[in-house]
C-alpha atoms as a PDB file:
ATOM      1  CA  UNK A   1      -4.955  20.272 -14.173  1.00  0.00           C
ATOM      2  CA  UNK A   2      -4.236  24.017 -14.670  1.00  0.00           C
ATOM      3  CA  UNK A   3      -1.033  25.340 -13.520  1.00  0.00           C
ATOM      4  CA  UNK A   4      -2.599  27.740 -11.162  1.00  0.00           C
ATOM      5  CA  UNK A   5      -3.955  24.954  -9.605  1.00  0.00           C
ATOM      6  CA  UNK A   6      -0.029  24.119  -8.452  1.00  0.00           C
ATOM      7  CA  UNK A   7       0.608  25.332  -5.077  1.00  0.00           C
ATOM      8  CA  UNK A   8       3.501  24.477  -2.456  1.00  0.00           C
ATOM      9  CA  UNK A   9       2.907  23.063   0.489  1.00  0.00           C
ATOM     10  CA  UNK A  10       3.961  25.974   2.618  1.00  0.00           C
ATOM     11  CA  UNK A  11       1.207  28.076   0.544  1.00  0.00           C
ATOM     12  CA  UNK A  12      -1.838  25.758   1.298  1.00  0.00           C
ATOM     13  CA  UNK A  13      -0.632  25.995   5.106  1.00  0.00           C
ATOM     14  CA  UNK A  14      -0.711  29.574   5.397  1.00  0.00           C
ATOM     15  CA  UNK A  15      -3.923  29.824   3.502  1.00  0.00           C
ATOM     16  CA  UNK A  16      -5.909  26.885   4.140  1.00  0.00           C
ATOM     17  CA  UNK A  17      -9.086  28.385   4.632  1.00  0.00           C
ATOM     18  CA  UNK A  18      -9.102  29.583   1.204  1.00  0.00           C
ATOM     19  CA  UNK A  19      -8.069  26.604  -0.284  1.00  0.00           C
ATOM     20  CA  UNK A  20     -10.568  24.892   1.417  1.00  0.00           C
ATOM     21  CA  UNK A  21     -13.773  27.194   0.403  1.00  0.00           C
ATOM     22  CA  UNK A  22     -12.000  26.943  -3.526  1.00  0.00           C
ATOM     23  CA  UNK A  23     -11.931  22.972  -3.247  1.00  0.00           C
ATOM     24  CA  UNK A  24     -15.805  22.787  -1.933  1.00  0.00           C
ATOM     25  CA  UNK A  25     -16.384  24.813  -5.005  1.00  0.00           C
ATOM     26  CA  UNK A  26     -15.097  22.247  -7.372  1.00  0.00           C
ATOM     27  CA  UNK A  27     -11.415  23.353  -7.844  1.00  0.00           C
ATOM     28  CA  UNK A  28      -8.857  20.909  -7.246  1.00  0.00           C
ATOM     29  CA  UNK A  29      -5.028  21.664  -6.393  1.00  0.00           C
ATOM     30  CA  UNK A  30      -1.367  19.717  -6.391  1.00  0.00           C
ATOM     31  CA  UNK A  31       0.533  20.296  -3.617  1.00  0.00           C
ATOM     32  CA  UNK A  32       4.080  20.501  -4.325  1.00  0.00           C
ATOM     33  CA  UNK A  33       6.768  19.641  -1.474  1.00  0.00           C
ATOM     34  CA  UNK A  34      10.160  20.766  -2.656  1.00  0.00           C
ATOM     35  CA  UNK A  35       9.565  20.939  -6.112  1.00  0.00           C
ATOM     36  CA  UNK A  36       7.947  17.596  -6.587  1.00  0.00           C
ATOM     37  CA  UNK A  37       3.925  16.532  -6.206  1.00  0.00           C
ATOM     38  CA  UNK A  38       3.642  15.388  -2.735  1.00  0.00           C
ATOM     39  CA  UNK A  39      -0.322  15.164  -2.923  1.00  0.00           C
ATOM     40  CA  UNK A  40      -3.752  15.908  -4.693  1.00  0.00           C
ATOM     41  CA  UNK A  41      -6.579  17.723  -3.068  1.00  0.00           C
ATOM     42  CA  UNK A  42     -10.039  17.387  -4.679  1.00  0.00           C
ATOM     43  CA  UNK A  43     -13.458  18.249  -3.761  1.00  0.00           C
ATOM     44  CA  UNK A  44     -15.412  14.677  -2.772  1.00  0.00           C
ATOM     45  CA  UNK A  45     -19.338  13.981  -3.974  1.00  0.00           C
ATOM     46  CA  UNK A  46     -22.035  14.118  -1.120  1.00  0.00           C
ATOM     47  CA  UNK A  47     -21.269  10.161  -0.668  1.00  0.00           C
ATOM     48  CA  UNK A  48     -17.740  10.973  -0.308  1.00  0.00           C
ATOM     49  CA  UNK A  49     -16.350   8.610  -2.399  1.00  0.00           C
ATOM     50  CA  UNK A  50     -14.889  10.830  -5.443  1.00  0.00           C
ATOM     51  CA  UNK A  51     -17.254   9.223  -8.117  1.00  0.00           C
ATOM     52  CA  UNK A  52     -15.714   5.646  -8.061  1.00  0.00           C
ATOM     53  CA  UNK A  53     -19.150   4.030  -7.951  1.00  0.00           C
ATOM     54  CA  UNK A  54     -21.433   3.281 -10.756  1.00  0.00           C
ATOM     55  CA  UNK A  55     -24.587   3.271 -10.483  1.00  0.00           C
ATOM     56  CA  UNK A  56     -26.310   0.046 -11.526  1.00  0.00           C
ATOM     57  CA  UNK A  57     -29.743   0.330 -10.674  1.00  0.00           C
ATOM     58  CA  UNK A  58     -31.192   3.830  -9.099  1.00  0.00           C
ATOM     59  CA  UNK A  59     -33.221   2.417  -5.972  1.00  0.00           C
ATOM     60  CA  UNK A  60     -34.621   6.010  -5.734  1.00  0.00           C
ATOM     61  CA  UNK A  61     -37.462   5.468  -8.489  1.00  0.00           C
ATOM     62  CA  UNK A  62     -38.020   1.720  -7.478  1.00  0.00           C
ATOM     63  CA  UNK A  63     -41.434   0.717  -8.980  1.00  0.00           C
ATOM     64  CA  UNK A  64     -43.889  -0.529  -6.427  1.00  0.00           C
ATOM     65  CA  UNK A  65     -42.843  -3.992  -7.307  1.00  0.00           C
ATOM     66  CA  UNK A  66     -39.259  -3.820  -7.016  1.00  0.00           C
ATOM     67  CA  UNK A  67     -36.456  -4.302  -9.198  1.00  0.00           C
ATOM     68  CA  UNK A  68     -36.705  -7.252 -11.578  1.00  0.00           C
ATOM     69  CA  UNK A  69     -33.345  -9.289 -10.669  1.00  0.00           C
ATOM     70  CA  UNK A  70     -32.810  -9.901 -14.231  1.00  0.00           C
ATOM     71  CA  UNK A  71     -32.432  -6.051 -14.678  1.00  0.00           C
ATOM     72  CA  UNK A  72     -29.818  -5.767 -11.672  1.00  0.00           C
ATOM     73  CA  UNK A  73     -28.180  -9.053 -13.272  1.00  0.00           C
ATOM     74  CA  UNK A  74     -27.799  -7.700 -16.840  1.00  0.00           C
ATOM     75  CA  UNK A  75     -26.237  -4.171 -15.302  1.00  0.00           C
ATOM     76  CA  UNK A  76     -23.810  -6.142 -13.442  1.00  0.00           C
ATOM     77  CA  UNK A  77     -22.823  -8.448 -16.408  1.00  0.00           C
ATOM     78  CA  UNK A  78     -22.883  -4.694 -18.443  1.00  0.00           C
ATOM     79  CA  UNK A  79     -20.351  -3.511 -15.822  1.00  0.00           C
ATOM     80  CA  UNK A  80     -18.359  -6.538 -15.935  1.00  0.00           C
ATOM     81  CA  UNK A  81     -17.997  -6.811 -19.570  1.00  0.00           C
ATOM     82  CA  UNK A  82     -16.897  -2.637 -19.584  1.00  0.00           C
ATOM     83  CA  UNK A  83     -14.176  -4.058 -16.584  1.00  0.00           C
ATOM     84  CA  UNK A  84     -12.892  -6.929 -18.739  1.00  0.00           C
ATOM     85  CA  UNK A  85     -12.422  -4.928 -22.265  1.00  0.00           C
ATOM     86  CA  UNK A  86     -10.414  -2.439 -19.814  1.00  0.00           C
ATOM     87  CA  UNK A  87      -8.186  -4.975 -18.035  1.00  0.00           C
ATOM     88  CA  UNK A  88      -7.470  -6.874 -21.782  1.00  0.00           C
ATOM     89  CA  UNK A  89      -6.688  -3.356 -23.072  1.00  0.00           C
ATOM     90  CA  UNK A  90      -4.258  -2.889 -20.675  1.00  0.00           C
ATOM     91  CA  UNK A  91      -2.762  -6.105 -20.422  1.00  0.00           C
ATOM     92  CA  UNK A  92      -1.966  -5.698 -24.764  1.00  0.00           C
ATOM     93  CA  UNK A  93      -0.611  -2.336 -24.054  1.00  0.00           C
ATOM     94  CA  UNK A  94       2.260  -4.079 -21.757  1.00  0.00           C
ATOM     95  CA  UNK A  95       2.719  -7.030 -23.484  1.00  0.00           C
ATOM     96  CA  UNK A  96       3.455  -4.858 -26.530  1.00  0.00           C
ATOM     97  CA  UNK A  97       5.841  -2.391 -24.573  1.00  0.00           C
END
């Protein structure tokens, strides 16, 4: 994050319209309370959920048959597989701390 994308908490109260117009346009901003982070503001995605979701299978451009289930099996096992190498990363990285 930038540093002029730190702002105190009193700041963000007295200008909160701004920040709010800046944040729909993509910025994001720490809010500091007494010198230390207190919280994060970020713009969300139209589904509101900050890009946490992956998609598997785009159900927009379904073919007039449907979706094979082996194709919405093999992205889930694909997603699972990405999940596992992260969580055995992690776990070496604290076993070797």
């Amino acid at each position: 994050m930038k540093t002029k994308n730190i702002i105190g908490l009193k700041v963000l109260r007295e200008n909160m319209n701004d920040y709010i117009s800046q944040v729909e346009k993509g910025e994001s901003f720490l809010i500091m309370k007494k010198s230390k982070p207190a919280f994060k503001i970020t713009p969300v995605d139209e589904w509101g959920d900050e890009g946490h979701w992956k998609t598997l299978i785009d159900f927009t451009k379904i073919r007039k048959n449907g979706v094979p289930a082996r194709e919405v099996l093999t992205a889930i096992k694909e997603l699972n597989e990405e999940e596992d190498k992260k969580i055995s990363q992690k776990v070496r990285k604290e076993k070797a701390k």
